[in-house]
C-alpha atoms as a PDB file:
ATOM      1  CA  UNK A   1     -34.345 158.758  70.427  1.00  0.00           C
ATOM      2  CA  UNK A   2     -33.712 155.487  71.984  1.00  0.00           C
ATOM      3  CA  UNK A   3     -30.267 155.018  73.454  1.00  0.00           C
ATOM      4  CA  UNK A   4     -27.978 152.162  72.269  1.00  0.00           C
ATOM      5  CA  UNK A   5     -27.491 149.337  75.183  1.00  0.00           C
ATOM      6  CA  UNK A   6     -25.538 146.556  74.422  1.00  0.00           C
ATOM      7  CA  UNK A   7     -25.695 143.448  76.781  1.00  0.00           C
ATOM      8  CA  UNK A   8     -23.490 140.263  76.417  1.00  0.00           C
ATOM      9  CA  UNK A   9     -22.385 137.475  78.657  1.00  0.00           C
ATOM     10  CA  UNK A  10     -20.165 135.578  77.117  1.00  0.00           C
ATOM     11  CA  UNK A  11     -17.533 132.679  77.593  1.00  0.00           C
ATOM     12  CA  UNK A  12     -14.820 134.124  75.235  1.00  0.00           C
ATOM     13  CA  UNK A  13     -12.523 136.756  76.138  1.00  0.00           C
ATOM     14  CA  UNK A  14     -12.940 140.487  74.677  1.00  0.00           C
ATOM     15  CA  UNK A  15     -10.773 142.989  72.679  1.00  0.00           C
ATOM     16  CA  UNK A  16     -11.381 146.885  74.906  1.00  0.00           C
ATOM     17  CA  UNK A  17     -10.210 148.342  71.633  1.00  0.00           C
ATOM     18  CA  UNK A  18     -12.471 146.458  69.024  1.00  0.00           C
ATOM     19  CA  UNK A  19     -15.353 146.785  71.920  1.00  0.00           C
ATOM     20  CA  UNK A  20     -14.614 150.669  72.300  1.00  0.00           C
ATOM     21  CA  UNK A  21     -14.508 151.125  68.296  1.00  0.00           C
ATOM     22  CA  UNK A  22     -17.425 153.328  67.682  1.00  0.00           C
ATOM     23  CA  UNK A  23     -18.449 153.987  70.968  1.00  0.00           C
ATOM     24  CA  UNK A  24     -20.182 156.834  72.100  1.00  0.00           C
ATOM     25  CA  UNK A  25     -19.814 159.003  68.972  1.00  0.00           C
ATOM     26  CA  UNK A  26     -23.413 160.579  68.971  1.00  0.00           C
ATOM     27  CA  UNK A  27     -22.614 164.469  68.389  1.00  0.00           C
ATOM     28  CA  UNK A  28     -24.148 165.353  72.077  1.00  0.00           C
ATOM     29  CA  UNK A  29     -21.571 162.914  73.512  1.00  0.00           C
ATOM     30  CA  UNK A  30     -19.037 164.962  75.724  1.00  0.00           C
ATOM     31  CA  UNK A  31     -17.442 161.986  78.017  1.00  0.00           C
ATOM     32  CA  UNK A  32     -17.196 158.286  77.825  1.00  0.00           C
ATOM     33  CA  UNK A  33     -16.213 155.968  81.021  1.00  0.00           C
ATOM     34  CA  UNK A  34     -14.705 152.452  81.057  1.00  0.00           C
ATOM     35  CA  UNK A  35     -13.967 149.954  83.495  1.00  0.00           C
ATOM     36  CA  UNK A  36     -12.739 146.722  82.961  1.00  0.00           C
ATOM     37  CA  UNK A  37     -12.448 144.587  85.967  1.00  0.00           C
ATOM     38  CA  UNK A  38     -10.113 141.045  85.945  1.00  0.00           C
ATOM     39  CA  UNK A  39      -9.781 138.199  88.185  1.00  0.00           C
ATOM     40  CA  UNK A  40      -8.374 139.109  91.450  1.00  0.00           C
ATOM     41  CA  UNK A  41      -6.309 136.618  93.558  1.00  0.00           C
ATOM     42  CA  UNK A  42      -6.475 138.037  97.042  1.00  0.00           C
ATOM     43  CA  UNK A  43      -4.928 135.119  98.801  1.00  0.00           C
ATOM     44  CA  UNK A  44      -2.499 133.529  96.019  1.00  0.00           C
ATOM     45  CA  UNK A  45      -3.872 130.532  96.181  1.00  0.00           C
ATOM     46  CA  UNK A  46      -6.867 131.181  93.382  1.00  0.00           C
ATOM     47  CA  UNK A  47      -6.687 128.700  90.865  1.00  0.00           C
ATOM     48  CA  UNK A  48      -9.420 129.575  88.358  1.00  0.00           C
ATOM     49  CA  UNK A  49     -12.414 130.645  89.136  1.00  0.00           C
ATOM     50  CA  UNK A  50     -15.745 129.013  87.782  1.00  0.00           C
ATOM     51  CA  UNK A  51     -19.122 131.581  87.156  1.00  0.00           C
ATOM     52  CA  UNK A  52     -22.097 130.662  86.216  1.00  0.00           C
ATOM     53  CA  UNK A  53     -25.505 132.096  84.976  1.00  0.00           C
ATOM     54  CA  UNK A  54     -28.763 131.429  83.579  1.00  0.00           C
ATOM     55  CA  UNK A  55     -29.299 132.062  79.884  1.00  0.00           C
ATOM     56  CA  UNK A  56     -31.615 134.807  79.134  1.00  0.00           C
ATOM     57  CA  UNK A  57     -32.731 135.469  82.596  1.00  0.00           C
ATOM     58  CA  UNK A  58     -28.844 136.747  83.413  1.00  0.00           C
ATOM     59  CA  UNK A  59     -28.928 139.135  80.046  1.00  0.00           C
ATOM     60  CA  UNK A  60     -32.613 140.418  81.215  1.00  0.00           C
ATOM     61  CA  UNK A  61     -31.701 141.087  84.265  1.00  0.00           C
ATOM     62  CA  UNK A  62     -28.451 142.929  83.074  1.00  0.00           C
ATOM     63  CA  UNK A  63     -30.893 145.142  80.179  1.00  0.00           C
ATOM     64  CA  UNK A  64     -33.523 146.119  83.425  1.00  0.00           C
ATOM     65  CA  UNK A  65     -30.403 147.593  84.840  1.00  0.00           C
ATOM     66  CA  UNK A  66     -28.873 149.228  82.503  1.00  0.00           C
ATOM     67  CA  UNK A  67     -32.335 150.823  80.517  1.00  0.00           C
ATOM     68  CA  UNK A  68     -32.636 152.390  84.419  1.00  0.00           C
ATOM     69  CA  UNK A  69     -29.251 154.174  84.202  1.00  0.00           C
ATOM     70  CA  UNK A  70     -29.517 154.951  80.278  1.00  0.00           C
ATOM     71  CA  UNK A  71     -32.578 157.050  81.457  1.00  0.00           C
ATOM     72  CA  UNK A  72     -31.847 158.020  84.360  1.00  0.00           C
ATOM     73  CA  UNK A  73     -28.032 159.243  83.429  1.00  0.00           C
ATOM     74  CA  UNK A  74     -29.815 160.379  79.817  1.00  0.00           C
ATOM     75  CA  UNK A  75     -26.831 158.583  78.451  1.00  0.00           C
ATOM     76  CA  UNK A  76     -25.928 158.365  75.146  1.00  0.00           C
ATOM     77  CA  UNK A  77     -24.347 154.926  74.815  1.00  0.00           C
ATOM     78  CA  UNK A  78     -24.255 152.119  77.213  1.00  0.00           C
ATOM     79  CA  UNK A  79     -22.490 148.622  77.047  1.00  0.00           C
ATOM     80  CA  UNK A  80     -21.778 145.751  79.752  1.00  0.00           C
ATOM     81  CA  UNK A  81     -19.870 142.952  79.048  1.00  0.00           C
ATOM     82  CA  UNK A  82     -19.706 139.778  81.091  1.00  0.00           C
ATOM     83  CA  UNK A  83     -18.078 136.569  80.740  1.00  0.00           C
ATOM     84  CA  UNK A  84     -18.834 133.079  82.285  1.00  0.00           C
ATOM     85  CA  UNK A  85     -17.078 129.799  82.472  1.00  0.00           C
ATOM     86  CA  UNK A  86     -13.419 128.957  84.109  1.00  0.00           C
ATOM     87  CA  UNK A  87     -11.123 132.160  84.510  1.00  0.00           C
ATOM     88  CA  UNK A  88      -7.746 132.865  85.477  1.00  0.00           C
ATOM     89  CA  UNK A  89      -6.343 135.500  88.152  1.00  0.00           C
ATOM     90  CA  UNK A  90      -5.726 138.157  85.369  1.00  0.00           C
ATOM     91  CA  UNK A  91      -8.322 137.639  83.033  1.00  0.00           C
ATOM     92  CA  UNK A  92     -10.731 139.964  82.209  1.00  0.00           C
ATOM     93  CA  UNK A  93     -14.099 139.532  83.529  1.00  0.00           C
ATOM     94  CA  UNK A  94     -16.157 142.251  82.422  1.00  0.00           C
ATOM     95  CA  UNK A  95     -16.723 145.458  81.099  1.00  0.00           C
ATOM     96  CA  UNK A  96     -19.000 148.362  81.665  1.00  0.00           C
ATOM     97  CA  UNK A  97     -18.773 151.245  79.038  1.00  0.00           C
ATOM     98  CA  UNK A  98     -20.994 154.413  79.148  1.00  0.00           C
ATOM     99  CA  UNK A  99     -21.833 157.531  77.442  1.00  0.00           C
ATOM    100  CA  UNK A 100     -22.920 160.696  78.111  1.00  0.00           C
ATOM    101  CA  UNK A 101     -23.010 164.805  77.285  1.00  0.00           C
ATOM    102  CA  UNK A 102     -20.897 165.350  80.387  1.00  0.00           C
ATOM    103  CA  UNK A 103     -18.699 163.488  82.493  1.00  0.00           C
ATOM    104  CA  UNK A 104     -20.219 163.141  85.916  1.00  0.00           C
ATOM    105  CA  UNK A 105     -23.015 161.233  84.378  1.00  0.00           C
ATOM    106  CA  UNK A 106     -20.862 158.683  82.584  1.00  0.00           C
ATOM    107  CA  UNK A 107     -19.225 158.020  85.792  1.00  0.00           C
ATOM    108  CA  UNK A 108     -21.922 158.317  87.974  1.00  0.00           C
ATOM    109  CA  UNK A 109     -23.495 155.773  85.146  1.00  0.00           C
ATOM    110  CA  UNK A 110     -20.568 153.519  85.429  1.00  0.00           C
ATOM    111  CA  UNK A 111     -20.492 153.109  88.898  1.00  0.00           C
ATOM    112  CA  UNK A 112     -24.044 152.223  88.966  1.00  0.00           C
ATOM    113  CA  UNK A 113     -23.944 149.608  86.746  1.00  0.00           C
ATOM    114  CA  UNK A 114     -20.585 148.189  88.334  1.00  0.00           C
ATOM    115  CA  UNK A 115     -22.121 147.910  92.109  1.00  0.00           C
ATOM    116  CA  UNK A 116     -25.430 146.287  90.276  1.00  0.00           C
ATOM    117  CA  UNK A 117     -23.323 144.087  88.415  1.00  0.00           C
ATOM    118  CA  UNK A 118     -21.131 143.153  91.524  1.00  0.00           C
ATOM    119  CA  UNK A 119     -24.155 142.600  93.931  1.00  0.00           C
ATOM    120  CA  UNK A 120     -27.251 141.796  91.924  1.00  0.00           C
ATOM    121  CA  UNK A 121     -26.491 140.438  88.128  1.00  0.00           C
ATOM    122  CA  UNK A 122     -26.791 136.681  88.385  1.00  0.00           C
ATOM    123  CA  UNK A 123     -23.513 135.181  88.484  1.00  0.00           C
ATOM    124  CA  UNK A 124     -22.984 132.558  90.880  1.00  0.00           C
ATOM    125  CA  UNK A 125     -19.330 132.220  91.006  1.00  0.00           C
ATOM    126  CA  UNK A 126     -16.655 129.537  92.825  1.00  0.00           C
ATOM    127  CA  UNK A 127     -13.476 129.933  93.705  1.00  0.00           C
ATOM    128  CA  UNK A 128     -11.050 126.400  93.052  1.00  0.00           C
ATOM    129  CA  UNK A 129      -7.746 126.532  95.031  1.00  0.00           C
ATOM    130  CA  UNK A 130      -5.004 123.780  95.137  1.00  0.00           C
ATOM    131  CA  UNK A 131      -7.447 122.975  98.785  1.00  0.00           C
ATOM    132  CA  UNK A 132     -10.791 122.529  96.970  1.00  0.00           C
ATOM    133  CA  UNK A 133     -13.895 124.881  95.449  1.00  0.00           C
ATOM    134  CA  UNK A 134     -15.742 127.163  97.580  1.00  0.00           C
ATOM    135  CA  UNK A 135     -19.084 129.319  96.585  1.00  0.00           C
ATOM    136  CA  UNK A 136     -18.279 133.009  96.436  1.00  0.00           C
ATOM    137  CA  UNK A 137     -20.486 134.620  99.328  1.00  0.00           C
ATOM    138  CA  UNK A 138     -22.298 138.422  99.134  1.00  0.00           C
ATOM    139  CA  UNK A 139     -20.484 141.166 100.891  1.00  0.00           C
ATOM    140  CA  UNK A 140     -21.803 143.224 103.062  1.00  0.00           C
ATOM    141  CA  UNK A 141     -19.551 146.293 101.657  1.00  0.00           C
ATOM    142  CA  UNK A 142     -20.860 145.165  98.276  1.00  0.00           C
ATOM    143  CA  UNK A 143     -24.478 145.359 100.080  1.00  0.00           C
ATOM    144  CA  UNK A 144     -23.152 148.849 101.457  1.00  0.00           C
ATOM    145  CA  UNK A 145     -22.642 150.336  97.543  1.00  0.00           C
ATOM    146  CA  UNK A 146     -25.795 149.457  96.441  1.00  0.00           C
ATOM    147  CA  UNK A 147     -27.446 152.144  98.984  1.00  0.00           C
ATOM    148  CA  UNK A 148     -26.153 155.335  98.182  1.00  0.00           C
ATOM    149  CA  UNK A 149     -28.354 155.249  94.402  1.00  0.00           C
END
C-alpha cells in the first residue's frame, strides 16, 4: 500500500492542529514526530526574512526526498510543509510530520527530512536588517548533518 506524502510550499501561515488532524491514524501506526521550526533572529537585528523558490521544481524536489524516507523508514504517513515569501522572527516556517509503527523510525524519519530540507530543498532565502539584505549562505555544520544518512 502506498504511503500518504503530503508536500506544500506555501505563502500563508499554517494551523499544527488542523495540519495534525488525521494524521498518522493507519492501525500499524505506533509513533508520530513533529517539528515545526520558526524564524530565528540570532543577532536582533533580523527584520523579515525574504525566501524564495521555484514552482514545481521546489515541491519535486521536496516529494524525491521524502518518497526516499517513506520507504526507507516504511513510514506510514509523511507531511512537509514549507512556506515562502517575507517572514517575521517568530513565524513559523515549516513543518515536517511523520509516521511510523515505532518511534525510532519517525524520528529517525524526521530528522532526515529536516537536514534535507535545511541543506538541499530549494529555498534561496535573504535576510533584511535595519543595515540592508544579505543572501543566506550554506553551512558547513548544515553540510556536516547531511553525512551521517
Amino acid at each position: 500500500m502506498a504511503v500518504p506524502v503530503r508536500i506544500s510550499v506555501q505563502a500563508e501561515d499554517f494551523d499544527l492542529a488542523t495540519e495534525l488532524s488525521g494524521f498518522g491514524h493507519a492501525a500499524n501506526t505506533g509513533a508520530t514526530v513533529t517539528f515545526t521550526g520558526l524564524v530565528r533572529d540570532d543577532t536582533g537585528a533580523l527584520q523579515h526574512m525574504e525566501i524564495e523558490h521555484y514552482p514545481g521544481m521546489c515541491e519535486d524536489a521536496i516529494r524525491k526526498i521524502a518518497d526516499e524516507a517513506a520507504n526507507r523508514w516504511a513510514l506510514t504517513d509523511c507531511l512537509v510543509i514549507h512556506r515562502f515569501g517575507r517572514l517575521v522572527p517568530g513565524e513559523q516556517i515549516m513543518m515536517v510530520a511523520t509516521a511510523a509503527r515505532h518511534r525510532s523510525e519517525a524520528f529517525a524519519a524526521a530528522e532526515f527530512l529536516m537536514d534535507y530540507l535545511k541543506s538541499r530543498a530549494p529555498f534561496w532565502k535573504k535576510e533584511v536588517t535595519r543595515e540592508g539584505a544579505e543572501w543566506v549562505a550554506a553551512k558547513d555544520s548544515d553540510e556536516d548533518a547531511l553525512s551521517r544518512w
